[in-house]
Protein backbone atom coordinates (compact mmCIF):
# COMPACT_ATOMS: atom_id res chain seq x y z
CA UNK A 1 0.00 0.00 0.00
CA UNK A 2 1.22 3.52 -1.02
CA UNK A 3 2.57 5.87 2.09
CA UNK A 4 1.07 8.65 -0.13
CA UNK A 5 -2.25 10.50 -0.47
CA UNK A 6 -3.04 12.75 -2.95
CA UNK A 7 -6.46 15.12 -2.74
CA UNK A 8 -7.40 16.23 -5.77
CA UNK A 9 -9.96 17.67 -7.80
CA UNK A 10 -10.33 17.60 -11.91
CA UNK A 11 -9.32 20.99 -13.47
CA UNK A 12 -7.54 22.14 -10.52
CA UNK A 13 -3.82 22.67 -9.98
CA UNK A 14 -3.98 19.82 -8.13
CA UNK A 15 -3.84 17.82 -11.72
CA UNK A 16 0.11 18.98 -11.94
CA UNK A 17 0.83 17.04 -8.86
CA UNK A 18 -0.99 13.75 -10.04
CA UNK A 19 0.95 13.82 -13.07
CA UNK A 20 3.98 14.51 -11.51
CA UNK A 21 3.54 11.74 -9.38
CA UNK A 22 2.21 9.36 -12.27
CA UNK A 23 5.62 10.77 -14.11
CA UNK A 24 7.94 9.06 -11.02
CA UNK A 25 5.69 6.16 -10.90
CA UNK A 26 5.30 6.83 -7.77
CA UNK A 27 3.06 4.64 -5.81
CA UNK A 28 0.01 6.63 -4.64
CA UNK A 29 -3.64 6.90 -3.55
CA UNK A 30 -5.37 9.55 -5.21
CA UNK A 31 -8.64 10.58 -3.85
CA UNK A 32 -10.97 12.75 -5.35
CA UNK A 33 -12.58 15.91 -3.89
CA UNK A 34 -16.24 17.14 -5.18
CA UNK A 35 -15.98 20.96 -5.00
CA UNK A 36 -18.87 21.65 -6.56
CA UNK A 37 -20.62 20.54 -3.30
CA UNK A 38 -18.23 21.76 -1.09
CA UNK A 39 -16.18 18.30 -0.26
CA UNK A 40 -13.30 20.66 0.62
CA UNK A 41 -14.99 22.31 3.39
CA UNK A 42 -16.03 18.99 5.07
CA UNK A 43 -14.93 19.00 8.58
CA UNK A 44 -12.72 15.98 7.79
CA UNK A 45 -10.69 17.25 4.49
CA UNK A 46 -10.38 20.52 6.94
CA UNK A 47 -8.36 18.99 9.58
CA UNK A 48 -5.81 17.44 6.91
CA UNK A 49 -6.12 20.70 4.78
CA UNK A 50 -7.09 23.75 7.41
CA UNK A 51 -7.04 25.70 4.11
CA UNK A 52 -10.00 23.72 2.57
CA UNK A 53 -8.37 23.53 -0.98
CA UNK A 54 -6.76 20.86 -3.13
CA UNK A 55 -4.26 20.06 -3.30
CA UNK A 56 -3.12 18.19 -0.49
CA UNK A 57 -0.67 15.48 0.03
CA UNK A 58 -0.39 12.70 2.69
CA UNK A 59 2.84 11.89 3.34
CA UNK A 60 4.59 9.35 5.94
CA UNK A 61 6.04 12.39 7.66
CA UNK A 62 3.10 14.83 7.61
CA UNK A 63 0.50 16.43 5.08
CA UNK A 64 2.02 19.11 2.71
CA UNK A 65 0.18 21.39 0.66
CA UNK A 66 0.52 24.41 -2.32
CA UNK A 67 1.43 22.85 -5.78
CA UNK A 68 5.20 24.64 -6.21
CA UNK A 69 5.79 22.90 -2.70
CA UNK A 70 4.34 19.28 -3.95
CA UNK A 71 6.40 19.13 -7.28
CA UNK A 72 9.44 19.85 -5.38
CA UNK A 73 9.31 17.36 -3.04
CA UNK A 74 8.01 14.36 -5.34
CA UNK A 75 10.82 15.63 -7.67
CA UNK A 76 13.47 15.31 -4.77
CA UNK A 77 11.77 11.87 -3.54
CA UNK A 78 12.13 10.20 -6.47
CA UNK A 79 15.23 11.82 -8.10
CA UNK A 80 15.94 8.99 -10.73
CA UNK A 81 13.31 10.19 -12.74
CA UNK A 82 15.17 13.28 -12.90
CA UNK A 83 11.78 15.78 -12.58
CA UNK A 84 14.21 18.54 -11.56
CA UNK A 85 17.60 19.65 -11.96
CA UNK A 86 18.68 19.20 -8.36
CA UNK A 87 22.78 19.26 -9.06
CA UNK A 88 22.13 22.51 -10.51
CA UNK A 89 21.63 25.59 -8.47
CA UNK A 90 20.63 28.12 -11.13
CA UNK A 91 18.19 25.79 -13.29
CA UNK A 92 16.29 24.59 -9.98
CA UNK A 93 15.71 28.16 -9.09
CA UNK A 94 14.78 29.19 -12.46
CA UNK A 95 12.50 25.61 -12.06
CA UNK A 96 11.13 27.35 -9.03
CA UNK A 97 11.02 30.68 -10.66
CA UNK A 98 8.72 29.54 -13.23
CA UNK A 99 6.57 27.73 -10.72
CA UNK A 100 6.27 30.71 -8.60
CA UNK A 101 5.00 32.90 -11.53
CA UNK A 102 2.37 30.09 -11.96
CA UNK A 103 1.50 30.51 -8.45
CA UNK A 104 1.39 33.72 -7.67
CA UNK A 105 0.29 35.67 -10.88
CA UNK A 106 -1.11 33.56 -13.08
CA UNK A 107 -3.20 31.73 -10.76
CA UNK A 108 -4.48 34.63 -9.03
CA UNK A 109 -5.49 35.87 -12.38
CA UNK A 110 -7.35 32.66 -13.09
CA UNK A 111 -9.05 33.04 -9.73
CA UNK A 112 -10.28 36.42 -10.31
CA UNK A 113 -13.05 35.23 -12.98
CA UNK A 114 -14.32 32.33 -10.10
CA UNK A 115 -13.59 33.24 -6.55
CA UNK A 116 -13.70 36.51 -6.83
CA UNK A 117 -15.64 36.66 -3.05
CA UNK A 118 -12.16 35.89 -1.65
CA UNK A 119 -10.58 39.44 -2.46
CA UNK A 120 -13.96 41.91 -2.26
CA UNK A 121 -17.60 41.98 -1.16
CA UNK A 122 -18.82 44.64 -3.40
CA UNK A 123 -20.50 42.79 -6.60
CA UNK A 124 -19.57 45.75 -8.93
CA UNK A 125 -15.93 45.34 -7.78
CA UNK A 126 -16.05 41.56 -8.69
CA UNK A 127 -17.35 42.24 -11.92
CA UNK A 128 -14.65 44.62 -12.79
CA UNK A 129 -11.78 41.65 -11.29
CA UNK A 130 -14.06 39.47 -13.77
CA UNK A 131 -13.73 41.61 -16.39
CA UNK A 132 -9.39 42.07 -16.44
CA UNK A 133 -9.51 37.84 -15.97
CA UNK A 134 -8.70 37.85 -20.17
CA UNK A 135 -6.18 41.10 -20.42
CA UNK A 136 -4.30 39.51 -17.08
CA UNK A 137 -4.10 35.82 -18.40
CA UNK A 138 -2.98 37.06 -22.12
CA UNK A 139 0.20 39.02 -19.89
CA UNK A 140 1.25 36.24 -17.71
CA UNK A 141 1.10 34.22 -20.62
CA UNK A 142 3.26 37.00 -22.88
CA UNK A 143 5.67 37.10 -19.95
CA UNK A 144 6.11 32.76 -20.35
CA UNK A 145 6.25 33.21 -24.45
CA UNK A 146 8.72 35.63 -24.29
CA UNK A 147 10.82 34.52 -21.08
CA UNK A 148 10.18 31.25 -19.75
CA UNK A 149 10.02 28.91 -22.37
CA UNK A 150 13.69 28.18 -23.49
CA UNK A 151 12.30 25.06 -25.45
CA UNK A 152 11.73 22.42 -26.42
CA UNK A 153 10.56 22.51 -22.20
CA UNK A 154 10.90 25.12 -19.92
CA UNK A 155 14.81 24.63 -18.79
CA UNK A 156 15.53 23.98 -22.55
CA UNK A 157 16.29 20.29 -22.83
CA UNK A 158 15.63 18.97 -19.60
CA UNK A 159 11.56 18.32 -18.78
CA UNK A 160 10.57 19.09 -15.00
CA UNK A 161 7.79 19.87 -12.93
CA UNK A 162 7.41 22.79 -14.12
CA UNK A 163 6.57 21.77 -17.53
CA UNK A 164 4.09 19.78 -15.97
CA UNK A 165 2.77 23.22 -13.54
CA UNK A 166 2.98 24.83 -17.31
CA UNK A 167 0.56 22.51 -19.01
CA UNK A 168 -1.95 22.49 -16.45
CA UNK A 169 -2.28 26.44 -16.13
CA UNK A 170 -2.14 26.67 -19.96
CA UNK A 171 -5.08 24.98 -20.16
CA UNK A 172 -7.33 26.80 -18.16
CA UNK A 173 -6.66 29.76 -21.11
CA UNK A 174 -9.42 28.68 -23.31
CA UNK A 175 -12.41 29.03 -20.21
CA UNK A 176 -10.41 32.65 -19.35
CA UNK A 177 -11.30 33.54 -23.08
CA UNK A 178 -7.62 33.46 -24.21
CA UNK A 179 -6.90 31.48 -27.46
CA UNK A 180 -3.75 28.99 -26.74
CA UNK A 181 -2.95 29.57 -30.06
CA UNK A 182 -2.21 33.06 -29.26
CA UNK A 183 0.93 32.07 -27.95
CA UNK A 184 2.55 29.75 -30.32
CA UNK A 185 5.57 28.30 -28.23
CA UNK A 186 2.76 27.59 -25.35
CA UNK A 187 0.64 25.93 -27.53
CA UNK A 188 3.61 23.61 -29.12
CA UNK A 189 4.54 22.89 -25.78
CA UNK A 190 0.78 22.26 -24.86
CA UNK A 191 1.28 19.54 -27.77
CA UNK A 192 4.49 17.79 -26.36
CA UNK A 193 2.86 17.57 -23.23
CA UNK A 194 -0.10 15.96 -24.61
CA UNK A 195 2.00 12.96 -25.60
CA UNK A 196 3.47 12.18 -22.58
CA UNK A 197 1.92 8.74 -20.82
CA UNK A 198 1.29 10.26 -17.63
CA UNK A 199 -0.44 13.29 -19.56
CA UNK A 200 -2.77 10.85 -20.70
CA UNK A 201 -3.53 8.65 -18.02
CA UNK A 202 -4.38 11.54 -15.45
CA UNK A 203 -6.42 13.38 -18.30
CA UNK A 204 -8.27 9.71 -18.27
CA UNK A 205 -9.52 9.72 -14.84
C-alpha cells in the first residue's frame, strides 16, 4: 500500500501534482474531492487541509500542501526520474522561478473570474476583477512566451515539474477567453505535453 495521499480535484492545480507523481511512478492513492458541493470544506478534508483547498498530500512524515511545494518534493523523492535539476543551483531556481510565476500571478489571475468573493464583497468590484480575468491571463502568458520557455521545455532540454505546472495552467486559457494559439511556443509545448503517458492517463480519470 502507497505511504502517499493525494487530494485532488479535476481541473484544478492539483492535476500537476498527479501527473507529476504518475511521471515518477510513484506509488500513490489519489482521492478525489467534489468541489462543486463543497467536499473541501467537510470537517474531515479541513483537519488534513485547514485551508479547505486541493491540493493536499499525505505523506509518511506529515500532510504538505501548495502545488510549487508538492512538485518539489516528489521531484526530490524520487530523483531517478530526474523531474528537476537538483545538481544545478541556477536551473532549480529558475525551475522554481517559473513555478512561482504560476503561483502567484497567473493563478491569481485565473481566480479572479471564479472566486472573486475571496478578495472583495462589493459585486460591482467583482465584476470589474471578472472583467481584467482575459487582459491579465494574455500578460502572464506574454511574460512565459517571451521569457520562460527556453524550449523544447521550460529549462531547454531537460523536462521538470514545471513543464508539468505549465501545461496544467495553460489549459485553463481557453475558459479565461484566451486562445492557446495566441501564444505559439505555449501551444507547441501544450502539444508535447499531450504525448506524454502520464499526460494521458491523469487526463483519463
Amino acid at each position: 500500500m502507497s505511504d502517499l495521499t493525494l487530494f485532488f480535484a479535476p481541473g484544478t492545480c492539483a492535476m500537476a501534482v498527479q501527473i507529476a507523481l504518475l511521471e515518477a511512478n510513484a506509488p500513490f492513492n489519489a482521492r478525489q474531492l467534489n468541489l462543486a458541493v463543497g467536499e473541501q470544506r467537510d470537517p474531515a478534508y479541513l483537519a488534513i487541509n485547514p485551508k479547505g483547498r486541493v491540493p493536499a498530500l499525505i505523506t509518511e512524515q506529515g500532510t504538505l500542501t501548495e502545488t510549487p511545494a508538492l512538485l518539489l518534493y516528489v521531484a526530490q523523492r524520487f530523483p531517478a526520474t530526474k523531474l528537476a535539476p537538483l545538481d544545478n543551483p541556477f536551473l532549480l531556481a529558475r525551475m522554481q522561478e517559473v513555478n512561482s510565476f504560476l503561483a502567484s500571478t497567473v493563478h491569481v489571475s485565473h481566480a479572479h473570474g471564479r472566486r472573486g468573493s475571496r478578495w472583495a464583497d462589493d459585486e460591482q468590484a467583482i465584476a470589474a476583477m471578472q472583467q481584467k480575468v482575459a487582459s491579465n491571463m494574455r500578460d502572464g502568458f506574454d511574460q512565459i512566451e517571451r521569457h520562460y520557455l527556453a524550449g523544447p521545455w521550460v529549462l531547454g532540454e531537460q523536462f521538470s515539474v514545471a513543464d508539468i505546472y505549465l501545461f496544467v495552467v495553460a489549459g485553463w486559457l481557453k475558459s479565461d477567453g484566451v486562445e492557446l494559439n495566441e501564444f505559439p511556443k505555449v501551444a507547441d509545448h501544450y502539444q508535447r505535453m499531450l504525448s506524454r503517458p502520464a499526460v494521458a492517463k491523469a487526463l483519463a480519470n
